[in-house]
C-alpha atoms as a PDB file:
ATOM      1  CA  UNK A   1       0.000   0.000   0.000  1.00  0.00           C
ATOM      2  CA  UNK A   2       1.367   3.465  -1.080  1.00  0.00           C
ATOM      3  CA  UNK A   3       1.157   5.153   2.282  1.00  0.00           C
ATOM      4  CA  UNK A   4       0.876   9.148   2.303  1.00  0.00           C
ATOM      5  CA  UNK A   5       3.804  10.186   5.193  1.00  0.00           C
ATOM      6  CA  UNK A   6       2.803  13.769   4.489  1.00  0.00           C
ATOM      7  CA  UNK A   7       0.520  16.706   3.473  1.00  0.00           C
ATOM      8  CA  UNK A   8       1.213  20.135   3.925  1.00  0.00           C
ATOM      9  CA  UNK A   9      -0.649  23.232   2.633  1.00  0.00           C
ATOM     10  CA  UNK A  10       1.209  26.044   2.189  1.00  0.00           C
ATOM     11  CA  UNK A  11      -1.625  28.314   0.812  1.00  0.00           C
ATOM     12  CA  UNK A  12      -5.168  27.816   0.102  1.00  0.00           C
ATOM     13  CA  UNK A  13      -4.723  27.187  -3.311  1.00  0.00           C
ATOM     14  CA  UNK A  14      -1.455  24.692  -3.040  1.00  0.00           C
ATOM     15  CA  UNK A  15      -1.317  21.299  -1.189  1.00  0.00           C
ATOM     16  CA  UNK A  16       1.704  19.459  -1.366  1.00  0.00           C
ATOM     17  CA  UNK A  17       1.151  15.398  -0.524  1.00  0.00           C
ATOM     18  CA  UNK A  18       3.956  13.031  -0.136  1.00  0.00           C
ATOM     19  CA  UNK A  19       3.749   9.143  -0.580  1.00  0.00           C
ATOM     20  CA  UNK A  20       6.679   7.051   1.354  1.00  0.00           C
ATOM     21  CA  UNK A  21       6.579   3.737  -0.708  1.00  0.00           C
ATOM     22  CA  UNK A  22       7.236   5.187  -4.037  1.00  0.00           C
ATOM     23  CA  UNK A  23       8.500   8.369  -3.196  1.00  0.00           C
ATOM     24  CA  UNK A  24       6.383  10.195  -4.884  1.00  0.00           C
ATOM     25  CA  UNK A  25       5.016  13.419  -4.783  1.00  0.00           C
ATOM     26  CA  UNK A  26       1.212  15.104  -5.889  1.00  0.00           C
ATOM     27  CA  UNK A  27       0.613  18.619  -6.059  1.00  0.00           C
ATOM     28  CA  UNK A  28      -2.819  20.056  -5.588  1.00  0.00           C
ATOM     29  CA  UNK A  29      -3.315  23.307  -7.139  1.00  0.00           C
ATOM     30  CA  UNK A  30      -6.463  25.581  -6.567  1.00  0.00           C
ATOM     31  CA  UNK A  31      -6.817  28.331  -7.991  1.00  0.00           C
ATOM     32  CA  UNK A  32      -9.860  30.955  -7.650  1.00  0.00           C
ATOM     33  CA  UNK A  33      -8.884  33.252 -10.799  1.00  0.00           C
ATOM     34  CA  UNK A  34      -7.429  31.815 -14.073  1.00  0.00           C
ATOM     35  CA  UNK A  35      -5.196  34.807 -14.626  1.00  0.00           C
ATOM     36  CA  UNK A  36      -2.061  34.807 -12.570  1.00  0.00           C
ATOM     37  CA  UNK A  37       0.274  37.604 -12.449  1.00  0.00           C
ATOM     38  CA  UNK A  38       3.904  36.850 -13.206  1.00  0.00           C
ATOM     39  CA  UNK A  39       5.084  37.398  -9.705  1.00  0.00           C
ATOM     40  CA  UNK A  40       2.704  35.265  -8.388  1.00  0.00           C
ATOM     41  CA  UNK A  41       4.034  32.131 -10.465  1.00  0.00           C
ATOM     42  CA  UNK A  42       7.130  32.620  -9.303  1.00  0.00           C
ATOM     43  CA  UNK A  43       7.087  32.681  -5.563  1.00  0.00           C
ATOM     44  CA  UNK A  44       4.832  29.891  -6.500  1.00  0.00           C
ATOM     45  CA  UNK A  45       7.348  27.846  -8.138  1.00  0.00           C
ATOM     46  CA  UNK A  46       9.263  29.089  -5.100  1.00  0.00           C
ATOM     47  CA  UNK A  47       6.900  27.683  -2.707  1.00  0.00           C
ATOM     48  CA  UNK A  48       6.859  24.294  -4.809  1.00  0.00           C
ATOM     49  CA  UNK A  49      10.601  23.617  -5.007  1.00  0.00           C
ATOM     50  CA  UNK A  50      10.580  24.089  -0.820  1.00  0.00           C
ATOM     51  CA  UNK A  51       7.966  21.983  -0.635  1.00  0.00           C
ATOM     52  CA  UNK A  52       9.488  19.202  -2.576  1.00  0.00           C
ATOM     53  CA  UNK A  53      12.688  19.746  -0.636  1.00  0.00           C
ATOM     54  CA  UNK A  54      10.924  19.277   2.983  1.00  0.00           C
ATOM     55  CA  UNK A  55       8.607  16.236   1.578  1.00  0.00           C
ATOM     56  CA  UNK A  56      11.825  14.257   0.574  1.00  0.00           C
ATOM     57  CA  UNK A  57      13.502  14.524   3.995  1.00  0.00           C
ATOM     58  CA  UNK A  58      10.406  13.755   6.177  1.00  0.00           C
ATOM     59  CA  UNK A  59      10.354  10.645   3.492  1.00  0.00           C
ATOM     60  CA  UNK A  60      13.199   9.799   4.322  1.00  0.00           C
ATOM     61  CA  UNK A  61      13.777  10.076   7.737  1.00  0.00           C
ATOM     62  CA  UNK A  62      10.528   7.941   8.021  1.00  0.00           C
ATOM     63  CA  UNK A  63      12.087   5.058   5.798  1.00  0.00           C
ATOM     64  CA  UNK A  64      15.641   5.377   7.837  1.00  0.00           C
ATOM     65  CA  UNK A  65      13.356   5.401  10.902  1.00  0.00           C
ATOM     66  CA  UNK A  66      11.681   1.682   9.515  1.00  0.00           C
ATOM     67  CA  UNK A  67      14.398   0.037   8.360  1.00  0.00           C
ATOM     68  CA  UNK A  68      16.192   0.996  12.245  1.00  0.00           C
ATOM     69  CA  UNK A  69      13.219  -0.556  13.687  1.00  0.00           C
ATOM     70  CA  UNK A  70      12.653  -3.243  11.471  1.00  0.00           C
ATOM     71  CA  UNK A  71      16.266  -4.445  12.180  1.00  0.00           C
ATOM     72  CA  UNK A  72      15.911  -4.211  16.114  1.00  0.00           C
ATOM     73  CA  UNK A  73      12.908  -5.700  16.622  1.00  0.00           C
ATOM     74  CA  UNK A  74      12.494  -9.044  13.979  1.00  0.00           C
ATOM     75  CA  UNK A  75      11.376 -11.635  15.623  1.00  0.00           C
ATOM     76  CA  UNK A  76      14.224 -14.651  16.488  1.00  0.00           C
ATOM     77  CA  UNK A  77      16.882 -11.822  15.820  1.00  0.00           C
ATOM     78  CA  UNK A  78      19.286 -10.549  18.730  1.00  0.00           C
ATOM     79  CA  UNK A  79      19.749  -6.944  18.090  1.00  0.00           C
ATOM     80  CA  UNK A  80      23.859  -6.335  17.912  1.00  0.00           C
ATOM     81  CA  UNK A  81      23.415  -3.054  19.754  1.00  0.00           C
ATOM     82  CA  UNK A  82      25.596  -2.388  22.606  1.00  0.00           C
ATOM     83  CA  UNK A  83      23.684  -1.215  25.532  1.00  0.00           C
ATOM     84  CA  UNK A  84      24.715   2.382  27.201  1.00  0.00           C
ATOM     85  CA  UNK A  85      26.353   1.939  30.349  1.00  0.00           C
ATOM     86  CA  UNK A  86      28.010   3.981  32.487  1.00  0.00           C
ATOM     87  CA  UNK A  87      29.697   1.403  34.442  1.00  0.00           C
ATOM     88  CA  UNK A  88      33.389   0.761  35.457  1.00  0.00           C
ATOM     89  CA  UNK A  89      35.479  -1.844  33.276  1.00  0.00           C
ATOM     90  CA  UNK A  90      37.007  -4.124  35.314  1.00  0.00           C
ATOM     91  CA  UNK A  91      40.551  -5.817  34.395  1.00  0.00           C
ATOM     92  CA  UNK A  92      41.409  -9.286  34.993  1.00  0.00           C
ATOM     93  CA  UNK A  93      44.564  -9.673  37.290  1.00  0.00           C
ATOM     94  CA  UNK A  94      46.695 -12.832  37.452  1.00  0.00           C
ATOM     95  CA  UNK A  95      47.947 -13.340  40.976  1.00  0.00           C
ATOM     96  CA  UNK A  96      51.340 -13.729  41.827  1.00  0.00           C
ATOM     97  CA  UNK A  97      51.763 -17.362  43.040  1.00  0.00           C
ATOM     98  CA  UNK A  98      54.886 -17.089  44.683  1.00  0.00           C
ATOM     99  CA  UNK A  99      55.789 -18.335  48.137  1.00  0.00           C
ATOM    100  CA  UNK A 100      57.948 -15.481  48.980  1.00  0.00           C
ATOM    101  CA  UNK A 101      56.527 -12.661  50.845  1.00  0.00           C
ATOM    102  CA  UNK A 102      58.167  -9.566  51.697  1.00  0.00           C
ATOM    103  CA  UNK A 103      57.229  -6.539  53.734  1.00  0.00           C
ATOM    104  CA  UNK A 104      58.072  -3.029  54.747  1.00  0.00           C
ATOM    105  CA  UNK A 105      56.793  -1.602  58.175  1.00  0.00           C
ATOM    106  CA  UNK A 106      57.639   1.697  59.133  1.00  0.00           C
ATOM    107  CA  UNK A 107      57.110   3.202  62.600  1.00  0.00           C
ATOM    108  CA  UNK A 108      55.028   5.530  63.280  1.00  0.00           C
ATOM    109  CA  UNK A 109      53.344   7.788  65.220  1.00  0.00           C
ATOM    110  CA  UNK A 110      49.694  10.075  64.448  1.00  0.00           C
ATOM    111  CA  UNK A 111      49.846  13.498  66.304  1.00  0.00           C
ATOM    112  CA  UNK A 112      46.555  15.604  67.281  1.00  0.00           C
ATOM    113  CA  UNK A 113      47.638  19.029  67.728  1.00  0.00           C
ATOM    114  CA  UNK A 114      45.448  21.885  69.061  1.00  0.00           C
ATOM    115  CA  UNK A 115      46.079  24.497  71.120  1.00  0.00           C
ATOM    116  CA  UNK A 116      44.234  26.140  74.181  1.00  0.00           C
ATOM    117  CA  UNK A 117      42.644  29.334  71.641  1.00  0.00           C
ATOM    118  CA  UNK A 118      40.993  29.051  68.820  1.00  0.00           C
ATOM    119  CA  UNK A 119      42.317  28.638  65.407  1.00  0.00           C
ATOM    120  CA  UNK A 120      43.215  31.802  63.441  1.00  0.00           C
ATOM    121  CA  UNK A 121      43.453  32.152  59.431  1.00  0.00           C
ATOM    122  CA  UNK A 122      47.180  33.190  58.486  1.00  0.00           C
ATOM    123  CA  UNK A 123      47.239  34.408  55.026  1.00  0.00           C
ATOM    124  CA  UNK A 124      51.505  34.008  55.184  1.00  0.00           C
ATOM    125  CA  UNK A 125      51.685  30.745  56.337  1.00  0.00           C
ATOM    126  CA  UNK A 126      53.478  27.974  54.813  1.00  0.00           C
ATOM    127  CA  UNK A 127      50.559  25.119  55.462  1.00  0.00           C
ATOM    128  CA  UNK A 128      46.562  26.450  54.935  1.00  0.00           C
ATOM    129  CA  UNK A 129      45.251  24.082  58.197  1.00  0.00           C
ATOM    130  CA  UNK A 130      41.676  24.201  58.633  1.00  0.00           C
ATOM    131  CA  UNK A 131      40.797  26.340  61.575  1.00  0.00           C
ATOM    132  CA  UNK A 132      39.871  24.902  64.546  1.00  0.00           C
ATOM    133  CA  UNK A 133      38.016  25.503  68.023  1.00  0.00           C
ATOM    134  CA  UNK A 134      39.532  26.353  71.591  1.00  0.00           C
ATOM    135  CA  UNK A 135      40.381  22.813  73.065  1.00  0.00           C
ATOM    136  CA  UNK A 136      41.605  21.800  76.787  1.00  0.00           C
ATOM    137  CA  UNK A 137      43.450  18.753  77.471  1.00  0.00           C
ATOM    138  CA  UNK A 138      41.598  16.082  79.315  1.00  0.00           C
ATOM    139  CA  UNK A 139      41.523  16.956  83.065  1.00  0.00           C
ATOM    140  CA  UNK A 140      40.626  13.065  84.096  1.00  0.00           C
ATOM    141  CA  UNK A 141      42.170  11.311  81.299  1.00  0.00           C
ATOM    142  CA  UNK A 142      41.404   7.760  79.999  1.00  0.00           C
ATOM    143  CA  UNK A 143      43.546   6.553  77.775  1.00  0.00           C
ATOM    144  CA  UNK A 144      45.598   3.368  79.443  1.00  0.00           C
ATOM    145  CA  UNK A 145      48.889   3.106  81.051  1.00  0.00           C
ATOM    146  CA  UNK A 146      52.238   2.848  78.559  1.00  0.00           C
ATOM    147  CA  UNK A 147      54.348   4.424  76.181  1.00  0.00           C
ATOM    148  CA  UNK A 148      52.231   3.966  73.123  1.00  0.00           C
ATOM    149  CA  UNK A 149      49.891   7.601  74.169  1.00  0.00           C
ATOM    150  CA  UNK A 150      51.255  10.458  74.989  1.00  0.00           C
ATOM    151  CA  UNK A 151      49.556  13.925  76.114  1.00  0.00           C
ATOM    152  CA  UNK A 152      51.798  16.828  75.896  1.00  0.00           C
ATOM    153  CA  UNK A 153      51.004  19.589  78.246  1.00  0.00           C
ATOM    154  CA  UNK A 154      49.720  23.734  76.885  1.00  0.00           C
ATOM    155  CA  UNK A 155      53.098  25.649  76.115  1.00  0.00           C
ATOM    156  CA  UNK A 156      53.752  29.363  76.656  1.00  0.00           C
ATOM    157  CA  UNK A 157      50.753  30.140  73.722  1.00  0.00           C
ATOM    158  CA  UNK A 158      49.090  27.132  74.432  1.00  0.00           C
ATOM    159  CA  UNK A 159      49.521  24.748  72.041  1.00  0.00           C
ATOM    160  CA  UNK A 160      48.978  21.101  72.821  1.00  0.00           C
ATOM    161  CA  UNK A 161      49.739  17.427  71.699  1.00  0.00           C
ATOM    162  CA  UNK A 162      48.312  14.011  71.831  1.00  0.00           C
ATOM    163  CA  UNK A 163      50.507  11.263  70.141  1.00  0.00           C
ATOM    164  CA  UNK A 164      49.526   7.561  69.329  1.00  0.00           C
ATOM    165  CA  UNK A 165      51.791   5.038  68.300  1.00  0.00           C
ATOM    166  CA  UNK A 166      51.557   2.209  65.601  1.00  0.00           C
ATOM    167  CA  UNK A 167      53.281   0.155  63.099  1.00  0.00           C
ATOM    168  CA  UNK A 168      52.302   0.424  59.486  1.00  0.00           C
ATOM    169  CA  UNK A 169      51.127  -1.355  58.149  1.00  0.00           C
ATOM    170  CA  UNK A 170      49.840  -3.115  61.166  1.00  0.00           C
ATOM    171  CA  UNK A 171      48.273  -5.972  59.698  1.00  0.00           C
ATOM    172  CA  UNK A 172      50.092  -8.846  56.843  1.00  0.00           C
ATOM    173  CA  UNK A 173      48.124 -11.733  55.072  1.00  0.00           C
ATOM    174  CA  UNK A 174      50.495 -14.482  54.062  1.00  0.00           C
ATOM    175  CA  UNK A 175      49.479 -18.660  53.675  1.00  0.00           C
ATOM    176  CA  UNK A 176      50.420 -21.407  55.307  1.00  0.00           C
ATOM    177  CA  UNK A 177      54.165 -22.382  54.064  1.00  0.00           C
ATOM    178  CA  UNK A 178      54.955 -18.905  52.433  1.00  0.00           C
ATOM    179  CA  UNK A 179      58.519 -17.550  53.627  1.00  0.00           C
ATOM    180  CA  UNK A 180      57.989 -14.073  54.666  1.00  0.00           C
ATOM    181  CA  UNK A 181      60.654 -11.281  55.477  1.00  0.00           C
ATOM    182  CA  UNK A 182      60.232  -8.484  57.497  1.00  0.00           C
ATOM    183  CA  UNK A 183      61.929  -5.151  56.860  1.00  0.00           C
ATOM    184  CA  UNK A 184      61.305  -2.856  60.180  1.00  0.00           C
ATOM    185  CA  UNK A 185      62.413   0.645  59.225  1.00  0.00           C
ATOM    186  CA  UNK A 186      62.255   3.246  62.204  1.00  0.00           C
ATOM    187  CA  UNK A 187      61.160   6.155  60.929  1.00  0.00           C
ATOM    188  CA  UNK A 188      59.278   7.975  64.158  1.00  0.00           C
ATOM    189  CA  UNK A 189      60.335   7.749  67.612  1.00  0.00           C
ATOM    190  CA  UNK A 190      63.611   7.770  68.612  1.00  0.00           C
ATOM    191  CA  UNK A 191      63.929   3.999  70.183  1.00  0.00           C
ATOM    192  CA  UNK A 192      62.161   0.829  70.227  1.00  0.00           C
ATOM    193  CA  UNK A 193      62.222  -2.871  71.227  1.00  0.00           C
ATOM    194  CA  UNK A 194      60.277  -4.941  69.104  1.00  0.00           C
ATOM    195  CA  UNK A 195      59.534  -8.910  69.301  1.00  0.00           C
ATOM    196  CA  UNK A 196      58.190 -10.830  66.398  1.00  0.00           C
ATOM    197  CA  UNK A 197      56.991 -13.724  68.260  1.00  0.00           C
ATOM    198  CA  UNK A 198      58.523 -16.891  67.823  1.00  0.00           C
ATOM    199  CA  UNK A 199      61.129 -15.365  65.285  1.00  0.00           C
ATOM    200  CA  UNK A 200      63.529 -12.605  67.535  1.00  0.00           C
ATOM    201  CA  UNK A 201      63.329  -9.567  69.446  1.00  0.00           C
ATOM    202  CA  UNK A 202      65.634  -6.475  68.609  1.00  0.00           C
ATOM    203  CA  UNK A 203      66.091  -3.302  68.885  1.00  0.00           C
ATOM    204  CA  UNK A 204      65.179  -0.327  66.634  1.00  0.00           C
ATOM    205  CA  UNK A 205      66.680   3.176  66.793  1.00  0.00           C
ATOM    206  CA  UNK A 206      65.160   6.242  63.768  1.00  0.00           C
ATOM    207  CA  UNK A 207      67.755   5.577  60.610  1.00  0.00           C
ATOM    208  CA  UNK A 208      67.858   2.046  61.211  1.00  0.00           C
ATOM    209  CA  UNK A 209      66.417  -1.326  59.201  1.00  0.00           C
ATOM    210  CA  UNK A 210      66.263  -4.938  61.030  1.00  0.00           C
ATOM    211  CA  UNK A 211      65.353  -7.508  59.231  1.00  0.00           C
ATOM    212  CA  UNK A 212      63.747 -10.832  59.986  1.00  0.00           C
ATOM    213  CA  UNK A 213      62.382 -14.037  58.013  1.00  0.00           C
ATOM    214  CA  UNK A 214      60.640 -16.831  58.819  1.00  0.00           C
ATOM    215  CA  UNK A 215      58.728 -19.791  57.648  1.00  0.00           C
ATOM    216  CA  UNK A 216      54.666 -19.600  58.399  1.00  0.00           C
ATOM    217  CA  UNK A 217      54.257 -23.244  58.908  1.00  0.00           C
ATOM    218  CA  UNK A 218      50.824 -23.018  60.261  1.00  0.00           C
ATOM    219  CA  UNK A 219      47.523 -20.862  60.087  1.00  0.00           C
ATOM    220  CA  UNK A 220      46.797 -18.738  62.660  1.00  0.00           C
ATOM    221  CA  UNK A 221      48.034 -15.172  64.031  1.00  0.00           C
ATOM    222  CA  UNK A 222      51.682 -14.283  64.288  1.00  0.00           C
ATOM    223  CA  UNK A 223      52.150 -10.586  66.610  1.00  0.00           C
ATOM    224  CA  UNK A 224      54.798  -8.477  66.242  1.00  0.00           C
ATOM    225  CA  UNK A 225      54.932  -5.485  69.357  1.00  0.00           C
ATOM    226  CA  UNK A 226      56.826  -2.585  70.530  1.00  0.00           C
ATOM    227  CA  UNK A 227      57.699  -3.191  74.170  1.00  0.00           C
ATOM    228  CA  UNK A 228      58.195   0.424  74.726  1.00  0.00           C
ATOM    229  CA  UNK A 229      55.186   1.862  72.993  1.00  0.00           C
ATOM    230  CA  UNK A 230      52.007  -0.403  74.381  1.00  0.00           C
ATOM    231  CA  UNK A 231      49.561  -1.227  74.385  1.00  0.00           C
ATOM    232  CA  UNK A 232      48.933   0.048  70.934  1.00  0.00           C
ATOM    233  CA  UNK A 233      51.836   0.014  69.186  1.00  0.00           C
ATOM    234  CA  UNK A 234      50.833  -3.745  68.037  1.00  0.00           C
ATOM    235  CA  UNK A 235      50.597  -5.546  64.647  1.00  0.00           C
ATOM    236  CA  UNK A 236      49.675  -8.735  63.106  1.00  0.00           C
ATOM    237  CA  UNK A 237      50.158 -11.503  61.130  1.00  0.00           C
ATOM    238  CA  UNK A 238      47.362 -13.129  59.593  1.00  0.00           C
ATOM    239  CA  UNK A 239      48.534 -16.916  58.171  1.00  0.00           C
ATOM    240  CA  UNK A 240      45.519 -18.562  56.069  1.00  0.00           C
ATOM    241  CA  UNK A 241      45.304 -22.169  55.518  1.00  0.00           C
ATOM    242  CA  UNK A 242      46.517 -24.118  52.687  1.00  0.00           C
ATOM    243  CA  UNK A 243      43.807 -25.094  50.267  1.00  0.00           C
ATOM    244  CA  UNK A 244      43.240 -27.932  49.852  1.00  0.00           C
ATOM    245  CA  UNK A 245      44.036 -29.671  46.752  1.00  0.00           C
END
């Protein structure tokens, strides 16, 4: 069936209609008065020509627009169509299976400092720091007994510390049977005495590497302390099971 996609009118006397299956085109003239002026023909031919133009594009846009669909939606075909998504590729890694583990653990401390008045915004400073509130050490403190906290009291302008120590990292993953060297670095705080248990105890001044190495024979939880920083200046070992083949 030849099936009209368009009509337009573009005065009462011409209507322009537009069949899609044989592209063709029929143009209705009607005219009140058989005597046309020569101006009027032309911005009549004008109005033709534009009219042809438009008829052909809305043709076929509307045969583009049937094919698209026609390919997307036959029945029994997959359309090839990637869908839009917005989300993240992912890569596919290939482990490492090797048996030998090493690690680097630094020491370290985290410092809170504050001071008694309020923070003030310094234009000429070398570090922006957000600004912060008027803060007074704890009177009745709580944090446990040991060298791993430290509260430093108000100076002269009233400045303030409080200083935790830790390892980092403080937590390793290894499996059963892996051979796994430590490197402990100190890098903050001037002395320490740390024990990897089972494996050695040593001591550890800032500038200085020890190094230890071991065999994790069995699963469970190998800890690794600073004597002179507890009781939070701990780490740990994690040793998983061997699958089992």
């Amino acid at each position: 069936m030849n099936r009209r996609i368009s009509s337009v009118e573009f005065r009462p006397e011409i209507r322009i209609v537009a069949y899609m299956k044989t592209k063709t085109y029929r143009i209705i003239m009607k005219t009140n008065s058989r005597k046309e002026t020569k101006k009027q023909t032309a911005i009549i031919a004008v109005t033709i020509m534009a009219a042809l133009s438009a008829a052909m594009i809305i043709g076929i846009n509307g045969q583009n627009l049937q094919n698209a669909n026609a390919q997307t939606y036959q029945p029994g075909i997959m359309s090839t169509a990637s869908p839009v998504t917005n989300a993240t590729a992912f890569k596919t890694v290939n482990p490492s299976q090797s048996t030998d583990k090493e690690f680097w653990i630094n020491t370290v401390h985290l410092d809170g400092t504050t001071n008694l008045h309020a923070g003030v915004k310094c234009d000429t400073c070398p570090q922006n720091t957000p600004l912060h509130p008027p803060e007074q050490p704890p009177v009745n403190s709580t944090i446990p007994q040991g060298g791993g906290f430290r509260i430093t009291e108000p100076n002269k302008v009233g400045a303030w510390d409080f200083r935790s120590f830790t390892f980092g990292p403080d937590q390793i993953v290894v499996n059963q049977g892996d051979k796994v060297t430590l490197h402990f670095i100190g890098v903050q705080g001037a002395h320490h005495v740390i024990s990897v248990e089972g494996v050695d105890t040593f001591e550890l001044v800032r500038g200085q590497i020890h190094t230890v190495s071991f065999v994790a024979n069995n699963p469970g939880t190998i800890t690794y302390i600073c004597h002179v920083h507890l009781p939070n200046m701990v780490g740990q070992i994690l040793v998983l099971p061997k699958a089992v083949a």
